[in-house]
Protein backbone atom coordinates (compact mmCIF):
# COMPACT_ATOMS: atom_id res chain seq x y z
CA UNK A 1 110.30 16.59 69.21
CA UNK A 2 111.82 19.87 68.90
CA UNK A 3 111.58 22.79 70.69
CA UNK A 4 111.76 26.25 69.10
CA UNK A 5 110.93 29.76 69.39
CA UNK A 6 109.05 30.83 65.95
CA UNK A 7 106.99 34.08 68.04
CA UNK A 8 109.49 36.44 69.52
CA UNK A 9 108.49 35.96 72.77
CA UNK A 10 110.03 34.23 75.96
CA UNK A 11 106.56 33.15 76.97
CA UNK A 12 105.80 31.08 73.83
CA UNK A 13 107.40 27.92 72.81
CA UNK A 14 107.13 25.88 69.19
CA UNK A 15 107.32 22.21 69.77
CA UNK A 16 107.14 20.15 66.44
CA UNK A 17 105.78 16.87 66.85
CA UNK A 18 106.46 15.28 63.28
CA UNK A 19 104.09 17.43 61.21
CA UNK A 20 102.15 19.04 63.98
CA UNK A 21 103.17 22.39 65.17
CA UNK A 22 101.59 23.03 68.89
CA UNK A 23 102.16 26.61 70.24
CA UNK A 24 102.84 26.64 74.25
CA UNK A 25 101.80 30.17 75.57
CA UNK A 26 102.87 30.25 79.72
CA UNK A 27 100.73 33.03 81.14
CA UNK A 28 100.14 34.17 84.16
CA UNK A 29 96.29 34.34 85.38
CA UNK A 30 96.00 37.97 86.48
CA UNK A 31 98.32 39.77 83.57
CA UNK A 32 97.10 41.85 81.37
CA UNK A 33 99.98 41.62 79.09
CA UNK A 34 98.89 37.64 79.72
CA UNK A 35 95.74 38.01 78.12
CA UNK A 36 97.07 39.79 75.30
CA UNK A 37 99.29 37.41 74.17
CA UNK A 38 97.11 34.80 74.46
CA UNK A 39 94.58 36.41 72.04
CA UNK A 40 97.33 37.66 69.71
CA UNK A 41 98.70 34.58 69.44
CA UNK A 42 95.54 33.03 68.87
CA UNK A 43 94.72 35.78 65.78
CA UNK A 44 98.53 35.57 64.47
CA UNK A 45 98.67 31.95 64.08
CA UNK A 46 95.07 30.68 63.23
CA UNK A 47 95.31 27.07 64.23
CA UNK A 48 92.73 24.14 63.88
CA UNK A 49 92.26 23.88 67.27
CA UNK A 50 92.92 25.41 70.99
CA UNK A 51 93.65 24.24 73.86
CA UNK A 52 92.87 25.65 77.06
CA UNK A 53 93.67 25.54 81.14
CA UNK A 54 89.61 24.78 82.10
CA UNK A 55 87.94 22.21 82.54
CA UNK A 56 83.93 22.79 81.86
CA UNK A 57 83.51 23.52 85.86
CA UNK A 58 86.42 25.89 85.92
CA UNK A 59 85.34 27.41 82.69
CA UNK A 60 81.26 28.17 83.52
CA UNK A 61 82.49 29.55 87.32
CA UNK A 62 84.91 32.17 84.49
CA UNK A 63 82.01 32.65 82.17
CA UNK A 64 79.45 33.29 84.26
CA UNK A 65 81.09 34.43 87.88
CA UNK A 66 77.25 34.65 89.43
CA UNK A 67 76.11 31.90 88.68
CA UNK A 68 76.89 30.13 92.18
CA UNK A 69 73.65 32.41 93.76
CA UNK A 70 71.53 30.52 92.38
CA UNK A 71 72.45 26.99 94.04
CA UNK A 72 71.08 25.14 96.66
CA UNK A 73 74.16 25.06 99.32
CA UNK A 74 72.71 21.87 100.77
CA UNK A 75 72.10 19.72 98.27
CA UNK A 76 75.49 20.34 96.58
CA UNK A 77 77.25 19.63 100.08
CA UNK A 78 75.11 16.28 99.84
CA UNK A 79 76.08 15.46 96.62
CA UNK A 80 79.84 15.59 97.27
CA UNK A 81 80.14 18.53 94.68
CA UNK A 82 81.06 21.04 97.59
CA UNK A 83 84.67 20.96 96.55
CA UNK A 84 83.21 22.28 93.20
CA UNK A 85 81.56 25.83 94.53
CA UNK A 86 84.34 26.10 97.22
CA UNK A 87 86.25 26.58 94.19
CA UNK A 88 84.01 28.85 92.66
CA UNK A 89 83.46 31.02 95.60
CA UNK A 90 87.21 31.06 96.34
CA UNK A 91 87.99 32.63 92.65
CA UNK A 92 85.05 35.27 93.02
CA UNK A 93 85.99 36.55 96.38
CA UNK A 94 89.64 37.17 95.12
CA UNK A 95 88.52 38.58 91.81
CA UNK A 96 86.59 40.77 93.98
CA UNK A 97 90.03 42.20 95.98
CA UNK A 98 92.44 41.74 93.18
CA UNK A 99 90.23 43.22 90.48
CA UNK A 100 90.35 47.16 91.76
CA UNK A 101 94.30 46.71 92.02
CA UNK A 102 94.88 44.57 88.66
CA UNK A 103 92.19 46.08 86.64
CA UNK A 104 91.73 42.52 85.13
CA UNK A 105 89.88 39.47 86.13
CA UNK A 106 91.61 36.13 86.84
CA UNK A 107 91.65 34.07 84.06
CA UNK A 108 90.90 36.32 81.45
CA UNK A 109 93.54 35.20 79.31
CA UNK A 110 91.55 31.68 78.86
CA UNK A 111 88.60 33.86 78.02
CA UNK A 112 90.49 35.68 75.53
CA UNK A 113 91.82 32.72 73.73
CA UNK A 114 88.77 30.98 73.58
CA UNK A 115 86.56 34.45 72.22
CA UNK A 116 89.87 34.81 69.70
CA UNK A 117 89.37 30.61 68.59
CA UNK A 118 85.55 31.30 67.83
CA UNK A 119 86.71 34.51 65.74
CA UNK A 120 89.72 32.42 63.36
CA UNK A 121 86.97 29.53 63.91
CA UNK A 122 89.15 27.39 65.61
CA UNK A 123 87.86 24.09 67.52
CA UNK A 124 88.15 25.01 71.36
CA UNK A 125 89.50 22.05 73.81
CA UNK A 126 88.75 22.61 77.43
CA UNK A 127 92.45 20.35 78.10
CA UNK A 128 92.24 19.92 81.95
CA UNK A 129 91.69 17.98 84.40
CA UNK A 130 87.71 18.14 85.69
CA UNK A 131 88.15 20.49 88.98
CA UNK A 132 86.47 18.00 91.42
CA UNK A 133 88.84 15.47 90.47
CA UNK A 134 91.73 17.53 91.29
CA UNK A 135 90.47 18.84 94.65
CA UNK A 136 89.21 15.63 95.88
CA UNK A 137 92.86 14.36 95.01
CA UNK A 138 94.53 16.73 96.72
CA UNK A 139 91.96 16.38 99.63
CA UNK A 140 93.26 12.75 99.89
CA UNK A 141 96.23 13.50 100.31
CA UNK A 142 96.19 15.88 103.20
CA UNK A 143 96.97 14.54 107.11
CA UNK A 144 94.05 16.60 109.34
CA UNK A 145 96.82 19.32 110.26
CA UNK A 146 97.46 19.53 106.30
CA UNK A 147 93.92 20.18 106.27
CA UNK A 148 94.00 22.77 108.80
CA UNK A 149 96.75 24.51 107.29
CA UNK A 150 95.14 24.96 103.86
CA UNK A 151 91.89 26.17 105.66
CA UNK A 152 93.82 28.66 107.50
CA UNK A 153 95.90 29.76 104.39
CA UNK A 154 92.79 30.17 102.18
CA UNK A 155 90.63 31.73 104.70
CA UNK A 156 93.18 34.06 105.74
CA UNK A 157 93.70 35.12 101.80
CA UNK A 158 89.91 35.31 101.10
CA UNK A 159 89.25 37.68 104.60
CA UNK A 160 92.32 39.60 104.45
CA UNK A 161 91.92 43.16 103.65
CA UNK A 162 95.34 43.94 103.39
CA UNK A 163 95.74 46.26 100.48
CA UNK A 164 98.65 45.67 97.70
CA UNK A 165 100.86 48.31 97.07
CA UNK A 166 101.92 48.44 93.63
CA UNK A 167 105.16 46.67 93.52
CA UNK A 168 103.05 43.55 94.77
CA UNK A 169 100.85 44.15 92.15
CA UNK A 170 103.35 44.08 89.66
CA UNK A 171 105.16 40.96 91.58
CA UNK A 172 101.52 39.67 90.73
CA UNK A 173 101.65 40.05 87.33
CA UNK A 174 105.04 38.03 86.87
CA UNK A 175 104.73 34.43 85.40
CA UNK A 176 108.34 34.11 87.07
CA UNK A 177 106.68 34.62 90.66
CA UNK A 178 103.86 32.35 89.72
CA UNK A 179 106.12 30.03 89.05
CA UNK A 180 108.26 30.32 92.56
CA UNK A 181 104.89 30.31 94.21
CA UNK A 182 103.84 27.12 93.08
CA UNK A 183 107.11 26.09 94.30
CA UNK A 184 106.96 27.29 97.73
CA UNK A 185 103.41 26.01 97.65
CA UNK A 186 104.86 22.35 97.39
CA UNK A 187 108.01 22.75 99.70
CA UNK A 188 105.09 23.87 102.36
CA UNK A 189 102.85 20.66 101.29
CA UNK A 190 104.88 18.35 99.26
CA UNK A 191 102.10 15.73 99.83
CA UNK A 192 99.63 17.64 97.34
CA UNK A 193 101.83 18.24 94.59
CA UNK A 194 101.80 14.99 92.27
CA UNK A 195 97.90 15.52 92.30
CA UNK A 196 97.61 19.45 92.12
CA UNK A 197 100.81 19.75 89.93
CA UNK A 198 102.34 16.85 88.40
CA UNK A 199 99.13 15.19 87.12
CA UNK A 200 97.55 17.60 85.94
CA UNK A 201 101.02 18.19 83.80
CA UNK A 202 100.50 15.17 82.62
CA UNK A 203 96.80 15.46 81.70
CA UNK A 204 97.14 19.03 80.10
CA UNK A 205 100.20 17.11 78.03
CA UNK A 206 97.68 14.37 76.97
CA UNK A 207 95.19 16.51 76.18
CA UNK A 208 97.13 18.57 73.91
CA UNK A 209 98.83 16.23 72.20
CA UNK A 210 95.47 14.53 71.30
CA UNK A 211 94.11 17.89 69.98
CA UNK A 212 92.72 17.95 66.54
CA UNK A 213 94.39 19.33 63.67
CA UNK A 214 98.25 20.33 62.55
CA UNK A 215 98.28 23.55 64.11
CA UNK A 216 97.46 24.23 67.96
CA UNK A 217 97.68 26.87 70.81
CA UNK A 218 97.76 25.71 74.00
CA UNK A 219 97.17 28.32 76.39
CA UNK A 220 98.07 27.58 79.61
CA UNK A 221 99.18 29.00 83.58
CA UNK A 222 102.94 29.47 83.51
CA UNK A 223 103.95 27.00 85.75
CA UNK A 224 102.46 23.91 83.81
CA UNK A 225 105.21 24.95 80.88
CA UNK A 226 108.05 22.88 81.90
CA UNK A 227 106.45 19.73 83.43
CA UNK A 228 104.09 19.78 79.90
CA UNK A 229 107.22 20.29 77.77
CA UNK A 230 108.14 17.44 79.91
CA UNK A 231 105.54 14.81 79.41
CA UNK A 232 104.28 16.05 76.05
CA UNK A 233 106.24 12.91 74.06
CA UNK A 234 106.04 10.15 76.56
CA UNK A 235 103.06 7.88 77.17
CA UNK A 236 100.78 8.56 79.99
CA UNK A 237 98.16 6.80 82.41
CA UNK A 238 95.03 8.80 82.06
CA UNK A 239 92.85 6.50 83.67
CA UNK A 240 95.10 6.30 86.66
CA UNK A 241 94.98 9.76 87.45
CA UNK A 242 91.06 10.40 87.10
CA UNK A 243 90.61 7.67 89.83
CA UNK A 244 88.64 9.71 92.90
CA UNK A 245 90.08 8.49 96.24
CA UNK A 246 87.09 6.38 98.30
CA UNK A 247 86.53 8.67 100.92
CA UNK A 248 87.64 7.55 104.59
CA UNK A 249 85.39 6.68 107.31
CA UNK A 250 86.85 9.15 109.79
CA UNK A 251 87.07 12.22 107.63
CA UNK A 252 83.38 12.08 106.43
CA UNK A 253 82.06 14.40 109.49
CA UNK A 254 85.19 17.04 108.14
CA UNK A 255 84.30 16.12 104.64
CA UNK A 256 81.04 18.20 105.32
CA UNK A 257 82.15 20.82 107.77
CA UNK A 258 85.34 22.14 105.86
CA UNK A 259 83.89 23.12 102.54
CA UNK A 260 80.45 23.94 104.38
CA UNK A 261 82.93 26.18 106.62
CA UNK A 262 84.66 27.81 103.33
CA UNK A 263 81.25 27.65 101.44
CA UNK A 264 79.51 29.88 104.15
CA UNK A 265 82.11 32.28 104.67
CA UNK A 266 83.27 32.82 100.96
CA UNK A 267 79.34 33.48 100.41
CA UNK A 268 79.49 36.06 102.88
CA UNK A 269 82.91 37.84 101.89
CA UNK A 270 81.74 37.73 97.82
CA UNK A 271 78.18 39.51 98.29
């Protein structure tokens, strides 16, 4: 493998795998400048075959933002798919307070790409991990205080309405303080990295390796660059990491009422 820098720019990386030539793009999800790239990149190059950050979950709740409205709370709380719309609600109430400041929706990047791989007529790989795999993961591996802190952490985030001032905003923007946050992220909860982070590292690395074709673009979230780079030669246990956790006995009762708490109040803070 080698490791090269054929676009002159510090946020895409050539690695040559033999005779296949796979284009690493780090963005960062709210950028602008993010979402450009990944397009022109996309257009400049004209692979066989992109890769994207999305599973088909992740990817519909980007598509089509609204569609959530039109679910039946209950049943998906039933059918253990809660994790699933927590998610979805999550993204749309902070695309609702970041979007007046950043003038861009989260995630538009991936949407960019993919519109710019339908255009060249490139095959379009949705490379990551299904989102209810990773949450209920990362679930499992929270003690009940864990728990609490996340709840707090995401609730607080979701009902703040602290405005940014515009050297946040451009703080934001920065793959660099993407990349730091992920890290403080796992200093706070070093328990949920290896399923939020390093797995999916490894998946996204499968993924793209097994991509069709000579040329590809992956597009992905800055902070997957190095542990992909990482994993992208070495062999990998994909079954091992798409195993969902048997739920325990004493956390089905807060099973229900966390995401049924997040679900309710992310429906009210997004209308």
């Amino acid at each position: 493998m080698t490791i090269e820098n054929e676009i002159e720019n510090e946020n895409v990386d050539l690695i040559t795998l033999g005779k296949r030539r796979i284009y690493l793009v780090g963005t960062a999800h709210i950028s602008k400048a993010s979402a450009e790239l990944a397009e022109s990149v996309v257009r400049q190059i004209k692979p066989n075959t992109v890769a994207i950050e999305l599973c088909e979950g992740r990817y519909l709740s980007l598509k089509e933002p609204e569609r959530w409205k039109n679910t039946d709370i209950v049943q998906v709380i039933k059918q253990g798919r809660a994790y699933v719309l927590m998610a979805q609600l999550i993204l749309a109430a902070f695309q609702k307070r970041l979007g007046k400041h950043l003038q861009i929706k989260p995630g538009e990047e991936m949407l960019r790409a993919i519109a710019a791989a339908e255009h060249c007529g490139a095959r379009v790989v949705m490379a990551d991990r299904d989102v209810k795999i990773t949450l209920k993961r990362t679930w499992a591996a929270l003690s009940y205080w864990q728990m609490c802190k996340v709840l707090c952490g995401i609730l607080g985030g979701v009902l703040s309405q602290e405005t940014l001032s515009e050297e946040e905003v451009e703080k934001l923007k920065s793959a660099d303080a993407l990349q730091e946050l992920m890290k403080d992220f796992t200093r706070t909860l070093p328990s949920v990295r290896t399923a939020l982070i390093d797995e999916r590292d490894q998946f996204l690395a499968s993924k793209i390796r097994e991509a069709p074709g000579r040329t590809i673009v992956a597009v992905v979230g800055a902070g997957h660059v190095a542990g992909i780079k990482n994993w992208i030669t070495k062999p990998i246990d994909m079954e091992s990491i798409q195993v969902i956790p048997p739920p325990r006995k004493s956390r089905k009762l807060i099973s229900w009422i966390i995401p049924g708490l997040l679900v309710v109040v992310c429906f009210f803070v997004v209308l």
